[in-house]
Every structure is written in C-alpha cells, then in structure tokens.
C-alpha atoms as a PDB file:
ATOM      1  CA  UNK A   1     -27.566  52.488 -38.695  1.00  0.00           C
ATOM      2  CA  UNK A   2     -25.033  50.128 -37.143  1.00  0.00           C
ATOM      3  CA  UNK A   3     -26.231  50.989 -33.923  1.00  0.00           C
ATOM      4  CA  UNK A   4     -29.961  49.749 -34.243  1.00  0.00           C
ATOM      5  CA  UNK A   5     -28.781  46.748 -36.215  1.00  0.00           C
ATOM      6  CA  UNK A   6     -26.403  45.352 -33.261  1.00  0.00           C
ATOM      7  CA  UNK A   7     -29.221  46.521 -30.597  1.00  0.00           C
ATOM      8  CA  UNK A   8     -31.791  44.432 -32.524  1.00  0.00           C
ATOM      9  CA  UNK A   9     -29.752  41.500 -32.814  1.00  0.00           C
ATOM     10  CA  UNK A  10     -28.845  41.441 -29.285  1.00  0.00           C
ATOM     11  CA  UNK A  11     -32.322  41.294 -28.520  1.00  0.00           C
ATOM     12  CA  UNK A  12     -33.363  38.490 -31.055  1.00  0.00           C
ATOM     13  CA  UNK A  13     -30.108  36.386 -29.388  1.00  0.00           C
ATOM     14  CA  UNK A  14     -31.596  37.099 -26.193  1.00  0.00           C
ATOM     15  CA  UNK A  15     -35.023  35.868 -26.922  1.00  0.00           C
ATOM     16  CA  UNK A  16     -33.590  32.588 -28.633  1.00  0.00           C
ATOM     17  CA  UNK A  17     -32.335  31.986 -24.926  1.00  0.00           C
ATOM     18  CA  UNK A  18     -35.558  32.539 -23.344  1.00  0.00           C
ATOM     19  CA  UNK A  19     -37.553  30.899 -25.912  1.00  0.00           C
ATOM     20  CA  UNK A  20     -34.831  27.999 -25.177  1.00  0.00           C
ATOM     21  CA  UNK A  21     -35.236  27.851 -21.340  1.00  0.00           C
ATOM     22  CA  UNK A  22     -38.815  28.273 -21.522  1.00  0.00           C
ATOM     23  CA  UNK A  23     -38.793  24.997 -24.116  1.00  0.00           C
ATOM     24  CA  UNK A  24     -36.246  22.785 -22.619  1.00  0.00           C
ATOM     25  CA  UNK A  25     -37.423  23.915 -18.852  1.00  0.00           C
ATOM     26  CA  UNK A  26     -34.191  24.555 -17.755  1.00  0.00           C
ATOM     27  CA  UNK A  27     -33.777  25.325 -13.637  1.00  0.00           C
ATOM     28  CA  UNK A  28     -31.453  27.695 -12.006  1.00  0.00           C
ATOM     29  CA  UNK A  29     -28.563  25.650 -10.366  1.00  0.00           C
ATOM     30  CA  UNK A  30     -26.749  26.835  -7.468  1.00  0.00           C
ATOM     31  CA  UNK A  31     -23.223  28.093  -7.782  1.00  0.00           C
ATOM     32  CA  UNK A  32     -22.605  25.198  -4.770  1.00  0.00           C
ATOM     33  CA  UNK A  33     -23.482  22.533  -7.390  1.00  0.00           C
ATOM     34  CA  UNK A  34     -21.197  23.620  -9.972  1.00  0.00           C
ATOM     35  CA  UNK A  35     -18.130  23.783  -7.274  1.00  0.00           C
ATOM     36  CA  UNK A  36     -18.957  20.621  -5.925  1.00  0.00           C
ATOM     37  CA  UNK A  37     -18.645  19.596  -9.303  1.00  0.00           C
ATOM     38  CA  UNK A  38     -15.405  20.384 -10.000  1.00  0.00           C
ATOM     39  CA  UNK A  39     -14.088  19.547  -6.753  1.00  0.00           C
ATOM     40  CA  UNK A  40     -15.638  15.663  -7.129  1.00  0.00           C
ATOM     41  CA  UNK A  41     -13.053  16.154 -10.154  1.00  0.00           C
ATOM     42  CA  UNK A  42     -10.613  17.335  -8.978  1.00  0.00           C
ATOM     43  CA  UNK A  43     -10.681  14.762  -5.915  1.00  0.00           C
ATOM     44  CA  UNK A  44     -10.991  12.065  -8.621  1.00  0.00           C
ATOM     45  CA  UNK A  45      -8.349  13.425 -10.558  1.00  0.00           C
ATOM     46  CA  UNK A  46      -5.590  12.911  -7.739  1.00  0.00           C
ATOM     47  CA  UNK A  47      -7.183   9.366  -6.246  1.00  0.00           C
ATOM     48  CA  UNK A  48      -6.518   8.414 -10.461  1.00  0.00           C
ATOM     49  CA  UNK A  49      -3.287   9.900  -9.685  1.00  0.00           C
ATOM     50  CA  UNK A  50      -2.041   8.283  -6.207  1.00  0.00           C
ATOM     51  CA  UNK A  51      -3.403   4.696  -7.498  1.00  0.00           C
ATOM     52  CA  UNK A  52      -0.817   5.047 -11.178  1.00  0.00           C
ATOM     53  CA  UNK A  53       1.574   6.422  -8.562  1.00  0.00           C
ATOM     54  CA  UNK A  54       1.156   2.905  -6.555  1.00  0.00           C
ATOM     55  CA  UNK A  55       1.523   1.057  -9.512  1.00  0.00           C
ATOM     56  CA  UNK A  56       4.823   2.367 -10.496  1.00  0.00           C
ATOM     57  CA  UNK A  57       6.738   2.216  -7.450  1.00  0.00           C
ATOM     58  CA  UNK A  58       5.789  -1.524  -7.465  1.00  0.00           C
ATOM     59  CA  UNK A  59       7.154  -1.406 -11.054  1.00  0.00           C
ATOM     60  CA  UNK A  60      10.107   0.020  -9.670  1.00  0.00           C
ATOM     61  CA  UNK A  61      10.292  -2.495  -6.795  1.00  0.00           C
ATOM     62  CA  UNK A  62      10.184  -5.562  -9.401  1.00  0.00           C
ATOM     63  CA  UNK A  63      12.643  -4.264 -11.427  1.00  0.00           C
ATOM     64  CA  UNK A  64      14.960  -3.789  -8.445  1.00  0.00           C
ATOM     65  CA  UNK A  65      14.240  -7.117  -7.027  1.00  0.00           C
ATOM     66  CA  UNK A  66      14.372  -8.941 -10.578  1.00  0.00           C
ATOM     67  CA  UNK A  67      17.660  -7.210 -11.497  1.00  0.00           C
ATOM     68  CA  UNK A  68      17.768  -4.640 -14.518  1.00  0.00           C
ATOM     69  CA  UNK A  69      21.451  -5.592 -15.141  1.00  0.00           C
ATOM     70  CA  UNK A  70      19.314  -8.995 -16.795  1.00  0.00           C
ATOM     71  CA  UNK A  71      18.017  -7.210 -19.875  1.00  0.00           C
ATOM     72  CA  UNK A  72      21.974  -7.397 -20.594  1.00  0.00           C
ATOM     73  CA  UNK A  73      22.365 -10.748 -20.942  1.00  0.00           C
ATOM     74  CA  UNK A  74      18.554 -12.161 -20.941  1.00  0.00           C
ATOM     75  CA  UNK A  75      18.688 -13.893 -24.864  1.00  0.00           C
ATOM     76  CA  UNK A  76      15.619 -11.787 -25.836  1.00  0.00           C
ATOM     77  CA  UNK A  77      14.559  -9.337 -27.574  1.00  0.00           C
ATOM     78  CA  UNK A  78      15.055  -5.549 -25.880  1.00  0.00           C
ATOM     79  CA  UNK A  79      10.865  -5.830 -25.943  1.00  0.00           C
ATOM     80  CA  UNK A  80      10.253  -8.905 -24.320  1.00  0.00           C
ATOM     81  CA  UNK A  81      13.222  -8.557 -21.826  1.00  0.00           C
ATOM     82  CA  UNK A  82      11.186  -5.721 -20.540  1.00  0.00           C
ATOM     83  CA  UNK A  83       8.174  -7.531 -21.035  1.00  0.00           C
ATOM     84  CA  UNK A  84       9.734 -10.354 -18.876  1.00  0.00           C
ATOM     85  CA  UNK A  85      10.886  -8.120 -16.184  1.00  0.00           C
ATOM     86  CA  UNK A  86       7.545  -6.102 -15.909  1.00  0.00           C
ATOM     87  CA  UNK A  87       4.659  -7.458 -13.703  1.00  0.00           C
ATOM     88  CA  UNK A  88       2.102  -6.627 -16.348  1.00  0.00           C
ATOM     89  CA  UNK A  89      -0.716  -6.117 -13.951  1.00  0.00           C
ATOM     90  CA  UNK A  90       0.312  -3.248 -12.426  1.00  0.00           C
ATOM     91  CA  UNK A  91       1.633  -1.971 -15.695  1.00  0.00           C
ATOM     92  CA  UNK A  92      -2.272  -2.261 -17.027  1.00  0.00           C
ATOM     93  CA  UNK A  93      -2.992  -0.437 -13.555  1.00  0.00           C
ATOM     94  CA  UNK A  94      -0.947   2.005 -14.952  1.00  0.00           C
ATOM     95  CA  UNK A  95      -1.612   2.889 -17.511  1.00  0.00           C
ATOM     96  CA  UNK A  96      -5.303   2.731 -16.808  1.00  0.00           C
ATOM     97  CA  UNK A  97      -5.472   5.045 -14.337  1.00  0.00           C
ATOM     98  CA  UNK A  98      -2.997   7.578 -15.919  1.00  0.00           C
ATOM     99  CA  UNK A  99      -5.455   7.393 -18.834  1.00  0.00           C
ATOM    100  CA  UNK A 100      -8.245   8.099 -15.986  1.00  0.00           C
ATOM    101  CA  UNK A 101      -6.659  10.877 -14.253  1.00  0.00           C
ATOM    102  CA  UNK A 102      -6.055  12.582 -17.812  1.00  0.00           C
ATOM    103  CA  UNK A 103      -9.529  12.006 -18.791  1.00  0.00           C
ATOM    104  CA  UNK A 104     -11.343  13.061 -15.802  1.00  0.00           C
ATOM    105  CA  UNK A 105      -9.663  17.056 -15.946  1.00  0.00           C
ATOM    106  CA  UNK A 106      -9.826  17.569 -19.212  1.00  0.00           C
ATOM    107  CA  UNK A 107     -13.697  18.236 -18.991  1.00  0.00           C
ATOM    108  CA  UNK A 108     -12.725  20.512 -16.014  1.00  0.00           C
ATOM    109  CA  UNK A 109     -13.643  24.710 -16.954  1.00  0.00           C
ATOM    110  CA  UNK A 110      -9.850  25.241 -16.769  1.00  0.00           C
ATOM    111  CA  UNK A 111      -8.379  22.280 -18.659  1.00  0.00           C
ATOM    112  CA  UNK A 112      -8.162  24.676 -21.240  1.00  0.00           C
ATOM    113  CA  UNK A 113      -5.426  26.323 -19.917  1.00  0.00           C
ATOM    114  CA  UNK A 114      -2.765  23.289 -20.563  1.00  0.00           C
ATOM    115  CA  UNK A 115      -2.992  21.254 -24.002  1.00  0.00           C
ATOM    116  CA  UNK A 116      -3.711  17.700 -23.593  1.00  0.00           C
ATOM    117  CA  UNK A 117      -0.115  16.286 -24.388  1.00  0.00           C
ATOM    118  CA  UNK A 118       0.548  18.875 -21.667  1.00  0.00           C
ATOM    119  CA  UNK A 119      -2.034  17.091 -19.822  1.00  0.00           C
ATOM    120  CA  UNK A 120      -0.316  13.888 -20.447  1.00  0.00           C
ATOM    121  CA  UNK A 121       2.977  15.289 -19.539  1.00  0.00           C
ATOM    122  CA  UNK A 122       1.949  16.322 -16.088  1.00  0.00           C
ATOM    123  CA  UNK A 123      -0.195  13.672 -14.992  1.00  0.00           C
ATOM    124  CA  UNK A 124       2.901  11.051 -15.643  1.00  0.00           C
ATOM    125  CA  UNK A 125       5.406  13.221 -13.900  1.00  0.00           C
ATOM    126  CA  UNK A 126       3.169  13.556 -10.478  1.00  0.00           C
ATOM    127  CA  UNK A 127       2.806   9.943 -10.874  1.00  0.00           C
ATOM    128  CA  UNK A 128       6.172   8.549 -11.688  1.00  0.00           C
ATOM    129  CA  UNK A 129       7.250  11.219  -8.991  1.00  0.00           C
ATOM    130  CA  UNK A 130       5.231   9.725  -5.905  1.00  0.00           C
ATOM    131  CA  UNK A 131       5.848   6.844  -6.885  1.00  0.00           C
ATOM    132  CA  UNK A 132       9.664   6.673  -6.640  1.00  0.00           C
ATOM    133  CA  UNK A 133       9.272   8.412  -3.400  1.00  0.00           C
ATOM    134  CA  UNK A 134       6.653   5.449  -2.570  1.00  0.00           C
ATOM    135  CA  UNK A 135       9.119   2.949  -3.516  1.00  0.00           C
ATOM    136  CA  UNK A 136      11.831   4.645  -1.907  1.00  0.00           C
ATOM    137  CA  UNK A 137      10.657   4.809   1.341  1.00  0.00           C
ATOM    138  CA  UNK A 138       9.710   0.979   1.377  1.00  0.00           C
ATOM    139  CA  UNK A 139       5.831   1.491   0.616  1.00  0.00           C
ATOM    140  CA  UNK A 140       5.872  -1.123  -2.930  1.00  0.00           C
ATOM    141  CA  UNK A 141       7.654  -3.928  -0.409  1.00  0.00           C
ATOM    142  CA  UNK A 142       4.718  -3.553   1.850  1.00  0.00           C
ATOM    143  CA  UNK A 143       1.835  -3.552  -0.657  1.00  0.00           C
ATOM    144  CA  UNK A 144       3.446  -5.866  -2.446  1.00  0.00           C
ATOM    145  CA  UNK A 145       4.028  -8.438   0.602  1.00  0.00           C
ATOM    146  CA  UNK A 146       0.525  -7.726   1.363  1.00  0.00           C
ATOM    147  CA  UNK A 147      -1.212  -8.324  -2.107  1.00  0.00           C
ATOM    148  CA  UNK A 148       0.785 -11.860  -1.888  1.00  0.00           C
ATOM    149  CA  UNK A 149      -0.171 -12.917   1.705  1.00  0.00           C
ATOM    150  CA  UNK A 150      -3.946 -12.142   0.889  1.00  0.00           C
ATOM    151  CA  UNK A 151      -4.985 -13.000  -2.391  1.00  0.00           C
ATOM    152  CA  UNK A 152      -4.435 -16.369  -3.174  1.00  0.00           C
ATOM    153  CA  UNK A 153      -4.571 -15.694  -7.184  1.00  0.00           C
ATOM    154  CA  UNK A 154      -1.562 -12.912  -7.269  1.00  0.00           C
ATOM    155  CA  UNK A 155       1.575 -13.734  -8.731  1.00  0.00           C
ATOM    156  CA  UNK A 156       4.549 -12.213  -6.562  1.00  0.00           C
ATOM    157  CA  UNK A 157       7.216 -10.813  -7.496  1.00  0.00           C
ATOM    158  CA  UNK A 158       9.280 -12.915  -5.847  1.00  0.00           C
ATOM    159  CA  UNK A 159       7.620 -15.507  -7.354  1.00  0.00           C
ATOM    160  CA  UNK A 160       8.349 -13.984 -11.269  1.00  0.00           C
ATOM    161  CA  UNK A 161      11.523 -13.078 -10.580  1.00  0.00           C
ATOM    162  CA  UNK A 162      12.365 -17.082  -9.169  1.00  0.00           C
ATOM    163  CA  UNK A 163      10.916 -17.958 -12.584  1.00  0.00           C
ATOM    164  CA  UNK A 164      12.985 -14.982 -14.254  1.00  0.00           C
ATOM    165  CA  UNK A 165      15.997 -16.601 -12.794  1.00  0.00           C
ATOM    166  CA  UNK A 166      15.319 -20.349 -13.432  1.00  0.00           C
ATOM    167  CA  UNK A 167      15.529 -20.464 -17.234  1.00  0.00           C
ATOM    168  CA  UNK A 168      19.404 -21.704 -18.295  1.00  0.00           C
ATOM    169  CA  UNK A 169      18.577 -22.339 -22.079  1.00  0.00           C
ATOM    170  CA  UNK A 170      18.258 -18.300 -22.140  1.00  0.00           C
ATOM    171  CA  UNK A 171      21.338 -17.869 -19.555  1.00  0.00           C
ATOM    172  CA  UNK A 172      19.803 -17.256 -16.275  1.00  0.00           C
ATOM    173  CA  UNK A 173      20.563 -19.587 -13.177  1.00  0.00           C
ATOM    174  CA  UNK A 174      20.020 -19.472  -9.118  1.00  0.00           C
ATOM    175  CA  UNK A 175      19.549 -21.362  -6.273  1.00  0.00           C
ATOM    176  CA  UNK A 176      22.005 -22.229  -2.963  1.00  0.00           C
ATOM    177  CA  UNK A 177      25.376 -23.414  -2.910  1.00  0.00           C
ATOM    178  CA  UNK A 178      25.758 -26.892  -1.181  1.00  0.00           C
ATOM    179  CA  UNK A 179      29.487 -27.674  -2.469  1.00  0.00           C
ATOM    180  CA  UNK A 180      32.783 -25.422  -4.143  1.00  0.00           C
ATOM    181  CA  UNK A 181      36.285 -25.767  -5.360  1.00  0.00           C
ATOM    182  CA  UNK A 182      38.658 -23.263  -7.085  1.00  0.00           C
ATOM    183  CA  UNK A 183      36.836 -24.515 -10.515  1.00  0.00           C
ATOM    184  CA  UNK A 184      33.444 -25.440  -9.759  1.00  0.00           C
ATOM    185  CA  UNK A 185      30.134 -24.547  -7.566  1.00  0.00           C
ATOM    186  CA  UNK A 186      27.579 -26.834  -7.370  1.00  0.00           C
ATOM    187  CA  UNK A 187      24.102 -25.495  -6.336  1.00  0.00           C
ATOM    188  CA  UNK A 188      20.470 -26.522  -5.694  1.00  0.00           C
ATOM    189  CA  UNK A 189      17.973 -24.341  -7.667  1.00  0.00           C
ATOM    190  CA  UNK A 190      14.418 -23.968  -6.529  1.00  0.00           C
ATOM    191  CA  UNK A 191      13.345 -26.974  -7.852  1.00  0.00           C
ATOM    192  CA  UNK A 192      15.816 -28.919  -6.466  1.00  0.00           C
ATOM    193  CA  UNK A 193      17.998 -29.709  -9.159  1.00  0.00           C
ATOM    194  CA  UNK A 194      21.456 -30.049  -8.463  1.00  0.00           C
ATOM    195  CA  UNK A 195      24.093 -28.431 -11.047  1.00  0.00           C
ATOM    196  CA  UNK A 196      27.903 -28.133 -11.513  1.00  0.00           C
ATOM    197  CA  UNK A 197      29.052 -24.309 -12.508  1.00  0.00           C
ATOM    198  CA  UNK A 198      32.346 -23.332 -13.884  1.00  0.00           C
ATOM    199  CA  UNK A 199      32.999 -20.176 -12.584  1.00  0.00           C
ATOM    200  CA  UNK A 200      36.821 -19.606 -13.432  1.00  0.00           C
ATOM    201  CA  UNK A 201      36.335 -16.885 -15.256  1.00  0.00           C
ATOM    202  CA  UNK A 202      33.221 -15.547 -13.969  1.00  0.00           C
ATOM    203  CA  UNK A 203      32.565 -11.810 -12.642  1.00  0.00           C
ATOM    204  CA  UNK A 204      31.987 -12.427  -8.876  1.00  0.00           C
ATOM    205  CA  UNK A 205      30.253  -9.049  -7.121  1.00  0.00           C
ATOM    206  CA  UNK A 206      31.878  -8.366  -4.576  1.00  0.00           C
ATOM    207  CA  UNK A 207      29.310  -9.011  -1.611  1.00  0.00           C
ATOM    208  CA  UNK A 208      29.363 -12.441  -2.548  1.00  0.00           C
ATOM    209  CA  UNK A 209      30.439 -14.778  -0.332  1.00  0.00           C
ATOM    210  CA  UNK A 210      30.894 -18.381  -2.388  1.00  0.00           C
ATOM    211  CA  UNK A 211      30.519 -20.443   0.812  1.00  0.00           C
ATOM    212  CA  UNK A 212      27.868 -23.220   1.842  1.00  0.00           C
ATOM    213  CA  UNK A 213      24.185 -22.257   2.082  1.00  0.00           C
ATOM    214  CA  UNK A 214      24.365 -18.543   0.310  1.00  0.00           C
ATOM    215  CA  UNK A 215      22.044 -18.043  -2.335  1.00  0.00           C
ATOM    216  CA  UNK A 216      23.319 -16.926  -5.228  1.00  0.00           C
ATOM    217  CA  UNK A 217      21.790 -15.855  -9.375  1.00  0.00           C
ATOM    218  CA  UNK A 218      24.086 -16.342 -12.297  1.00  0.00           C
ATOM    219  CA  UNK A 219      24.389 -14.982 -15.909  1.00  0.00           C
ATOM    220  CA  UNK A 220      25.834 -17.636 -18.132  1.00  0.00           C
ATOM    221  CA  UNK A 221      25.369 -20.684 -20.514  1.00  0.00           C
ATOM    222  CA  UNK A 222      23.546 -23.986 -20.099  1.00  0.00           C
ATOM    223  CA  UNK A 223      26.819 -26.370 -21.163  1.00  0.00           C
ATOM    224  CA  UNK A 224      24.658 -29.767 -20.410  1.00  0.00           C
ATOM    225  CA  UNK A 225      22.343 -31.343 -19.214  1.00  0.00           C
ATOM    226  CA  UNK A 226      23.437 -30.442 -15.677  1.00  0.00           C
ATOM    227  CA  UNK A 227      26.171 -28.295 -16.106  1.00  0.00           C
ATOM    228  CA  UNK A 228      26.373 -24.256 -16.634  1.00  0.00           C
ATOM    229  CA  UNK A 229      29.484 -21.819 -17.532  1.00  0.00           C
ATOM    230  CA  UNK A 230      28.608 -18.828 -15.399  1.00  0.00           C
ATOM    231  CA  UNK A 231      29.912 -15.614 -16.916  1.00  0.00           C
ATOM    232  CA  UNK A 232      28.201 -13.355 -13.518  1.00  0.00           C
ATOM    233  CA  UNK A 233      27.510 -14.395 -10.356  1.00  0.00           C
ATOM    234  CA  UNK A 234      25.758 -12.074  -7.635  1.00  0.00           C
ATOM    235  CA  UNK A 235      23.748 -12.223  -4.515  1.00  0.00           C
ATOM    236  CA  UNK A 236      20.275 -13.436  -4.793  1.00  0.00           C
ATOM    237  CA  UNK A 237      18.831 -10.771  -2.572  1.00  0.00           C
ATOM    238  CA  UNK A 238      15.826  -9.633  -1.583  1.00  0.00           C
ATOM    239  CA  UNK A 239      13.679 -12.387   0.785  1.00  0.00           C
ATOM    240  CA  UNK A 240      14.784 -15.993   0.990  1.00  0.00           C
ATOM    241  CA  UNK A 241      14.502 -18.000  -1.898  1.00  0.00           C
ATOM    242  CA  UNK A 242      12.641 -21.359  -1.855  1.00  0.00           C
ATOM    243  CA  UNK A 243      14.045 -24.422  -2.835  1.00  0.00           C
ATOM    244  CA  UNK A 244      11.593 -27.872  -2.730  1.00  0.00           C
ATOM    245  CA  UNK A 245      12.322 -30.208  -0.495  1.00  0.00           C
END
C-alpha cells in the first residue's frame, strides 16, 4: 500500500511542475547562462575585494605617515584619536565594499558551504592581507600622491596629518627649526608662526638632528601664547612639509 501511495504522489508533484511551467511559461536556459552567472560573481566578488584591499593599505599608509605613537599622547578620547588619525573616506570605501564583496557571494550556489560570519571572516582577511602587501610595496604612496595631484577636492594625507600635527592646546606641534640652544628650539610651523620650545627634558629620537632647517613634530604642552614644553620630539618624515611664506 505504501508503494502506490509514494508512486501517486510523485506523479501529482510532478504534474504541479508541469502545470507550473506550462502557466508561468518558463524557457529552458542553457547551462552557459547559469556559469556565466556565477562567474560575473565571482569576478565581482574579488574587484569588491581588491578595491577594500586599496582602501586599507592607504589606511595603513596614513597611519604610518600621521604617527600611531600620537593616540598616546593626542588629549582625546581612544575613539576620536582614531577617528582623527583615520582618513574617513577610504574607511567608508571600506567598509562599503567589504560589505559588497560579502553580499555579492552569498547568493552564489555554494555560499552555503561557509556561514556568513565565516563569510565576513574571509572576505576581511583577503582584504586586510593585499592590502598590507599593497602598502608594503609602496602602492598606497602612489595612489595616494595621485588622488592628490588630480582631484582638486581630496584632502591628502599629508595635508590631515599637517593639521593632525598643528593643534598645541591638545599637545601636538611641528614645523622647521630656524634657531637652538642647550634649553630652547625655536621653530616655524606651517603657518608661519614662530615658537620657543623647552626641550630639556624632552625624549629626542635618535635620527634627529636639532640643527637649522630640519623639520621636526613634537608631543608636549602649549605653556603660552607662543611658547611649548615638548615632552617628544621626532622627525617629521614623510614629504616636505609646507610652511607659508
């Protein structure tokens, strides 16, 4: 009796699906078109991929140029110190495009195969992955020096981090030495302020060289109007600052 029961529904099943091809008018589709399907997302899946990857590594290269060691003595919150240090357009890029790359595989015939914080897991690593290797082999310098000598709009990074560095009520200081004692520096900052520094008791790195005409970025405190107790002084580095004439 079983028999005969399964054989019958199997046949109403069956004629459900005809009776639904023959209403919706549903074609035959080539297996090509189902392939080239999946490869158009897989292909879109990687491009969503390389872009988040481009986008960190010139995350990467701000925070190098800006100077991590800031979020030390920056007088901000831990939040906004990253905040500060971030360039928040590539961190939208980001994080866009991460969220693209995840979304585009996941309606893939094997995204079932990995869960989605899986998903989520993988598509970061690849990302933050070539993009270190992107920033390591001088690729973020390039983009970066190119998205600031052709669009008029962007905000560089060397740009950010001169304004990073430019704010002594919150401890941060730079510009080029024009005059120094055993007690005191005195430096032009971008703007072309002049200010004394104590530096007595300052941490000096090492490949600083307090002579005329270096360019130089302090931690410290504003002490006056013009005057500033450093408490770090290191190399400006990276391209030229500029001061106004």
């Amino acid at each position: 009796m079983i028999i005969p029961y399964l054989i019958s529904t199997n046949m109403n099943n069956a004629q459900k699906i005809i009776d639904k091809i023959k209403t919706e008018n549903i074609k035959h589709r080539q297996a090509w078109i189902f392939s080239a399907q999946e490869l158009m997302t897989w292909s879109a899946f990687l491009l969503f991929i390389l872009i988040g990857s481009i986008s960190f590594s010139i995350i990467l290269f701000a925070i190098s140029v800006s100077g991590f060691d800031l979020l030390l003595h920056f007088k901000h919150s831990k939040m906004e110190s990253v905040l500060v240090l971030l360039p928040l357009l590539w961190l939208a890029v980001l994080i866009f495009f991460l969220g693209a790359s995840i979304a585009s595989v996941v309606h893939t015939g094997r995204a079932y195969k990995l869960s989605f914080s899986k998903w989520v897991s993988l598509s970061t690593g690849i990302s933050m992955a070539i993009g270190t290797l992107f920033f390591i082999t001088g690729g973020a310098r390039w983009l970066e020096h190119k998205f600031e000598t052709n669009i008029e709009s962007y905000e560089s990074i060397q740009e950010k981090k001169t304004a990073i560095w430019s704010q002594p009520d919150l401890g941060t200081l730079s510009g080029e030495i024009i005059s120094y004692d055993d007690q005191t520096i005195t430096i032009k900052d971008w703007k072309s302020i002049i200010w004394n520094i104590s530096y007595q008791e300052a941490f000096i790195a090492p490949v600083v060289k307090i002579e005329e005409g270096v360019q130089i970025k302090l931690n410290g405190t504003k002490t006056g109007s013009n005057t500033f107790k450093a408490e770090s002084i290191k190399p400006w580095g990276g391209m030229p600052g500029k001061c106004v004439k």
